[in-house]
Each structure stands twice: as structure tokens, then as C-alpha cells.
N, C-alpha and C. Protein backbone atom coordinates (compact mmCIF):
# COMPACT_ATOMS: atom_id res chain seq x y z
N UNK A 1 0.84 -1.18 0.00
CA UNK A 1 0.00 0.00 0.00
C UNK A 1 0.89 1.25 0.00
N UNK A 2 0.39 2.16 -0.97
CA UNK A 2 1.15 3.24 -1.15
C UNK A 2 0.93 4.74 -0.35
N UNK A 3 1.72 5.21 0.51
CA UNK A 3 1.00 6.47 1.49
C UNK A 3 0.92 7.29 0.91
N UNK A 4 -0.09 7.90 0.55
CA UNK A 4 -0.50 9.04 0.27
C UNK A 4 -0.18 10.27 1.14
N UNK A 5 -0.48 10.27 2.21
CA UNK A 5 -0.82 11.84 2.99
C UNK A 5 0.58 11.21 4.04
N UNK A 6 1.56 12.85 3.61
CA UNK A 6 2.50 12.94 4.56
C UNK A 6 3.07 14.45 4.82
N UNK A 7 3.92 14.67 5.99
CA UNK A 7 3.46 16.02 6.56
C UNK A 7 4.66 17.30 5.17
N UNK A 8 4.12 18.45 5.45
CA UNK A 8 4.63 19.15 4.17
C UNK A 8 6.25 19.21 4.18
N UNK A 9 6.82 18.89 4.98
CA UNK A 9 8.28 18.84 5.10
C UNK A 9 8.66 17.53 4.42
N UNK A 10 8.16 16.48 4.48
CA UNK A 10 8.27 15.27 3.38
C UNK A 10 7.67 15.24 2.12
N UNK A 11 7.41 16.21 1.90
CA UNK A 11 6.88 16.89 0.13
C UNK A 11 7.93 17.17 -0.98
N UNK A 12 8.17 15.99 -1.71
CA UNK A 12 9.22 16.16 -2.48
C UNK A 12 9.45 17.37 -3.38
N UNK A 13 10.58 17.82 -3.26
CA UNK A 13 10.85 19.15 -3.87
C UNK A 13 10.05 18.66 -5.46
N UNK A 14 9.60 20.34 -6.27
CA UNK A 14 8.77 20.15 -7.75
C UNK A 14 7.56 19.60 -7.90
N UNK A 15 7.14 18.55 -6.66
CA UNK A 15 5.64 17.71 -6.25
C UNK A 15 4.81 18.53 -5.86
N UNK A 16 3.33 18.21 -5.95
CA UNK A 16 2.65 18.96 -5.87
C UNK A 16 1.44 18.07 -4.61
N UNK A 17 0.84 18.86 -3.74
CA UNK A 17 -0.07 18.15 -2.82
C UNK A 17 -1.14 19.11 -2.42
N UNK A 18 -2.41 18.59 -1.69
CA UNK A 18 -3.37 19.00 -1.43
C UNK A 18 -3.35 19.09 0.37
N UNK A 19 -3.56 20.29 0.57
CA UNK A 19 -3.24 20.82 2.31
C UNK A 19 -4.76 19.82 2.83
N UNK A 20 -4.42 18.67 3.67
CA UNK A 20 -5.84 17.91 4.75
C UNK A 20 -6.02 18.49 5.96
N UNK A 21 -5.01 18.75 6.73
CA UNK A 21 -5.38 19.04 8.08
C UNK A 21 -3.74 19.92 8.49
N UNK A 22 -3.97 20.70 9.39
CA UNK A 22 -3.29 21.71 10.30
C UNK A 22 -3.07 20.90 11.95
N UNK A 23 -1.99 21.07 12.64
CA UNK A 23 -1.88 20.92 13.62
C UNK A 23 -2.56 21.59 14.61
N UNK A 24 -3.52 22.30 15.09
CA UNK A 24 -4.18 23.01 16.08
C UNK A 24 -3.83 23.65 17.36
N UNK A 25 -2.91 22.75 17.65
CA UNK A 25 -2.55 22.26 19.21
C UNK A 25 -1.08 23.46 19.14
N UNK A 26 -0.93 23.77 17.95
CA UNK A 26 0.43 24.49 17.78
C UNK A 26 0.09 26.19 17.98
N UNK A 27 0.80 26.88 18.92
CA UNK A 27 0.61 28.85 18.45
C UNK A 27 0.78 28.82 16.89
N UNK A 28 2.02 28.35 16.10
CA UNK A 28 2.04 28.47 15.05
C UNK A 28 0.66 28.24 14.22
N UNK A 29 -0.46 27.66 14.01
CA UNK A 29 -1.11 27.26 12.79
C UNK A 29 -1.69 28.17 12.96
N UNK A 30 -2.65 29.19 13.65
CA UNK A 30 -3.32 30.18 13.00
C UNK A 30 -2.76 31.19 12.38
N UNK A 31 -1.04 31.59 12.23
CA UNK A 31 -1.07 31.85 11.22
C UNK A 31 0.13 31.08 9.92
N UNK A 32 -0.45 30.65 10.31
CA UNK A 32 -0.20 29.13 8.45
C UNK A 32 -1.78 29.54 7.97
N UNK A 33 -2.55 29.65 8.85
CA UNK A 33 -4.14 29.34 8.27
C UNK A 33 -4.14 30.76 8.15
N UNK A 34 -3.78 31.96 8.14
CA UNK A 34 -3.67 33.42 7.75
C UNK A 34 -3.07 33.15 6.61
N UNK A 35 -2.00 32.65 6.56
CA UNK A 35 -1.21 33.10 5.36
C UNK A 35 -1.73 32.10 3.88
N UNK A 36 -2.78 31.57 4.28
CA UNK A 36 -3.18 30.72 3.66
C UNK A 36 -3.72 29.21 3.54
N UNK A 37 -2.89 28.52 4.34
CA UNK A 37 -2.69 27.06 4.15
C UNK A 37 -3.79 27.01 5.26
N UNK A 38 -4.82 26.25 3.87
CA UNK A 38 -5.58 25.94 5.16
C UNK A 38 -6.17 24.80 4.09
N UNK A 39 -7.05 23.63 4.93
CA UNK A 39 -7.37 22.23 4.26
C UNK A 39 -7.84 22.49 2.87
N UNK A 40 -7.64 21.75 1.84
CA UNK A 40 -8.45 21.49 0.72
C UNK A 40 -7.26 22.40 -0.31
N UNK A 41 -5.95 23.15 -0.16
CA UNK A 41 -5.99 24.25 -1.23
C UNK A 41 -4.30 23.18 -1.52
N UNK A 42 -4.00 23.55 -2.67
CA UNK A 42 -3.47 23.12 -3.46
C UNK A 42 -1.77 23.55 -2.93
N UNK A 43 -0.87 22.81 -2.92
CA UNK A 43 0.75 23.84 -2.40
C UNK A 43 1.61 22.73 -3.44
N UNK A 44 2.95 23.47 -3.72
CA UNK A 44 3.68 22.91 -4.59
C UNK A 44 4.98 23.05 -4.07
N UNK A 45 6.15 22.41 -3.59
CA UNK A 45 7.31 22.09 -2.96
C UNK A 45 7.84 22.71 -4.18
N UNK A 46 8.84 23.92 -4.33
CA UNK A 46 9.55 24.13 -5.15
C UNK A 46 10.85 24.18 -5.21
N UNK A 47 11.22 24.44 -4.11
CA UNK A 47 13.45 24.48 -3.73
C UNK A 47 13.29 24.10 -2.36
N UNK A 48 14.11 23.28 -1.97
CA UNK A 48 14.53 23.33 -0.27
C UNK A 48 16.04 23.94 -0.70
N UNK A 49 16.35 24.03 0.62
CA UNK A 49 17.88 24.81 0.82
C UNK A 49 18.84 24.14 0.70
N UNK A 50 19.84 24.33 0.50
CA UNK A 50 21.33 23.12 0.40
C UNK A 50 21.20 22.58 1.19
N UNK A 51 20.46 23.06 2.92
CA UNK A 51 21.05 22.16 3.67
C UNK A 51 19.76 21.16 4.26
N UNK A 52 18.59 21.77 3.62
CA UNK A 52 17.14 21.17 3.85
C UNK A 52 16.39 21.83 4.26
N UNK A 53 17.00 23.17 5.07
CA UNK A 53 15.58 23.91 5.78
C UNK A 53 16.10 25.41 5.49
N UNK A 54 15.24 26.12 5.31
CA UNK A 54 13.70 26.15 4.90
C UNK A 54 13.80 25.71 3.70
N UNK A 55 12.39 25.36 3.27
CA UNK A 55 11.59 25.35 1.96
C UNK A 55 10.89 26.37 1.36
N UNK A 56 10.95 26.41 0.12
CA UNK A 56 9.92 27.31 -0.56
C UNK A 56 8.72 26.86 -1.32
N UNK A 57 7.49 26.99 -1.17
CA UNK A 57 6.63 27.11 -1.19
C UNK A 57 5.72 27.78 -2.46
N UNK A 58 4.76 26.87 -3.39
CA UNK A 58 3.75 27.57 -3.79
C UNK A 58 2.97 27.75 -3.67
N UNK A 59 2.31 28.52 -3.33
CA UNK A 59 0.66 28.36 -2.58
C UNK A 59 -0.47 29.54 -3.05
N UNK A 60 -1.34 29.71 -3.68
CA UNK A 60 -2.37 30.73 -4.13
C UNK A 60 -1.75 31.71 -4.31
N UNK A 61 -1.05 31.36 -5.70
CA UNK A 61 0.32 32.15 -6.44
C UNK A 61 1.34 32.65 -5.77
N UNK A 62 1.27 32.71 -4.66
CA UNK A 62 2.75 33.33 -4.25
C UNK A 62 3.38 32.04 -4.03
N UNK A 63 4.71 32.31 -3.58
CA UNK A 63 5.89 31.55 -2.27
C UNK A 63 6.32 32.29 -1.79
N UNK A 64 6.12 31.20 -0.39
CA UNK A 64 6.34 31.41 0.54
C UNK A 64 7.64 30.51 1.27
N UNK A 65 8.53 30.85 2.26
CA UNK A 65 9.51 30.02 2.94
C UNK A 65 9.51 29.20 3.98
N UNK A 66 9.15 27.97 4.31
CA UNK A 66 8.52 27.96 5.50
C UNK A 66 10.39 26.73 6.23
N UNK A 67 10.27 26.96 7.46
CA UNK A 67 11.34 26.15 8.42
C UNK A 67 10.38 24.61 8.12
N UNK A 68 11.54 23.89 8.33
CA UNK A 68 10.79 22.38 8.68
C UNK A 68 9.92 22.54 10.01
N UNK A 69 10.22 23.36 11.22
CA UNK A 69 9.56 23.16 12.64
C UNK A 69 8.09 23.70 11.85
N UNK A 70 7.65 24.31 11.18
CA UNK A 70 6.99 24.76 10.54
C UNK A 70 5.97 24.22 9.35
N UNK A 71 6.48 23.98 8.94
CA UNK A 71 5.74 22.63 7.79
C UNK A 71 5.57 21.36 8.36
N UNK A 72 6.29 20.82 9.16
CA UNK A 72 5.86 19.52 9.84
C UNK A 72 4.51 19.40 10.15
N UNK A 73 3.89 20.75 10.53
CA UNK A 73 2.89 20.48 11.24
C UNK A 73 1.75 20.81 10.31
N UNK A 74 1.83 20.86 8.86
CA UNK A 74 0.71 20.92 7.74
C UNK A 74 1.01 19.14 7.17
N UNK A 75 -0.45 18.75 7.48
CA UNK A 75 -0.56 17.50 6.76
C UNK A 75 -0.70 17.71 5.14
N UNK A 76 -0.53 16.83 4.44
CA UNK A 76 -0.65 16.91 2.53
C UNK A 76 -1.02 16.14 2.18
N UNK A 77 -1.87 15.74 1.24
CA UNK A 77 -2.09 14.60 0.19
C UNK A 77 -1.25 14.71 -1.22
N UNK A 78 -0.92 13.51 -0.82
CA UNK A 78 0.16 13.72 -2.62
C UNK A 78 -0.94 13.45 -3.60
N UNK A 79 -0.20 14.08 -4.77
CA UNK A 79 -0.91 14.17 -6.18
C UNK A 79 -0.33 13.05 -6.75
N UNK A 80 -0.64 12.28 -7.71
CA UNK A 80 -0.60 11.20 -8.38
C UNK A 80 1.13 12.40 -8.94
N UNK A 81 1.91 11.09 -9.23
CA UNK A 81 3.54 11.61 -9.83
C UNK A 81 3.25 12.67 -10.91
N UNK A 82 2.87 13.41 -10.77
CA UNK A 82 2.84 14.72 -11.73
C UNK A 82 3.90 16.08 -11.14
N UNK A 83 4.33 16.95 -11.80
CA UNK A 83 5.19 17.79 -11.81
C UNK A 83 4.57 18.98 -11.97
């Protein structure tokens, strides 16, 4: 069985996924859910850093940079291997 939904820091750079659920329990997610990311909307992994953290981010046309402590806590659904 193949996993589908894994958290946005395991979002392969150029892949594309669908935002399911937010961590709650975190100060951080209300604003992830300001800046956008919130269930159902579409984000696209575009560069991580030489050394892995941060990532950049596509999300309702912009990017954005987010830390791994930071993206860990946005769940994703992967998109079938598309680019």
C-alpha cells in the first residue's frame, strides 16, 4: 500500500499536494491558516535549501519560505507523480 498523505516537510521538492489538516494544538497554525494554508488548497514544494531547511513554497500564487519546525505540522495529500 502506497501512502499518500505525509506532513509538508516530506513533500518532495517540484511535487505537488493537497493541504488535509493543520496541527491546532500548535501557536504556530493560525497563522499558516492566515497566510493561507488551510485544508483542501493546493501547495507545490519548489526548492529546499542546500542544507534542507527552509523550503519554498507555492501556494495561491505566491511563495512562501517555511522552516521544517513549521511545515511539519501541515498534513498533505500527494498528487498522483505529476510535476
Amino acid at each position: 500500500m502506497v501512502r499518500t498523505t505525509v506532513s509538508l516537510a516530506e513533500l518532495p521538492e517540484g511535487h505537488t499536494g493537497t493541504i488535509r489538516d493543520i496541527d491546532a494544538a500548535s501557536p504556530t497554525s493560525q497563522r499558516l491558516m492566515d497566510m493561507g494554508f488551510v485544508p483542501g488548497t493546493q501547495i507545490r514544494a519548489i526548492k529546499k535549501a542546500p542544507m534542507g531547511d527552509p523550503t519554498t513554497f507555492e501556494i495561491r500564487g505566491y511563495q512562501v519560505g517555511l522552516r521544517r519546525s513549521e511545515s511539519i505540522l501541515i498534513d498533505v495529500e500527494l498528487k498522483p507523480d505529476v510535476k
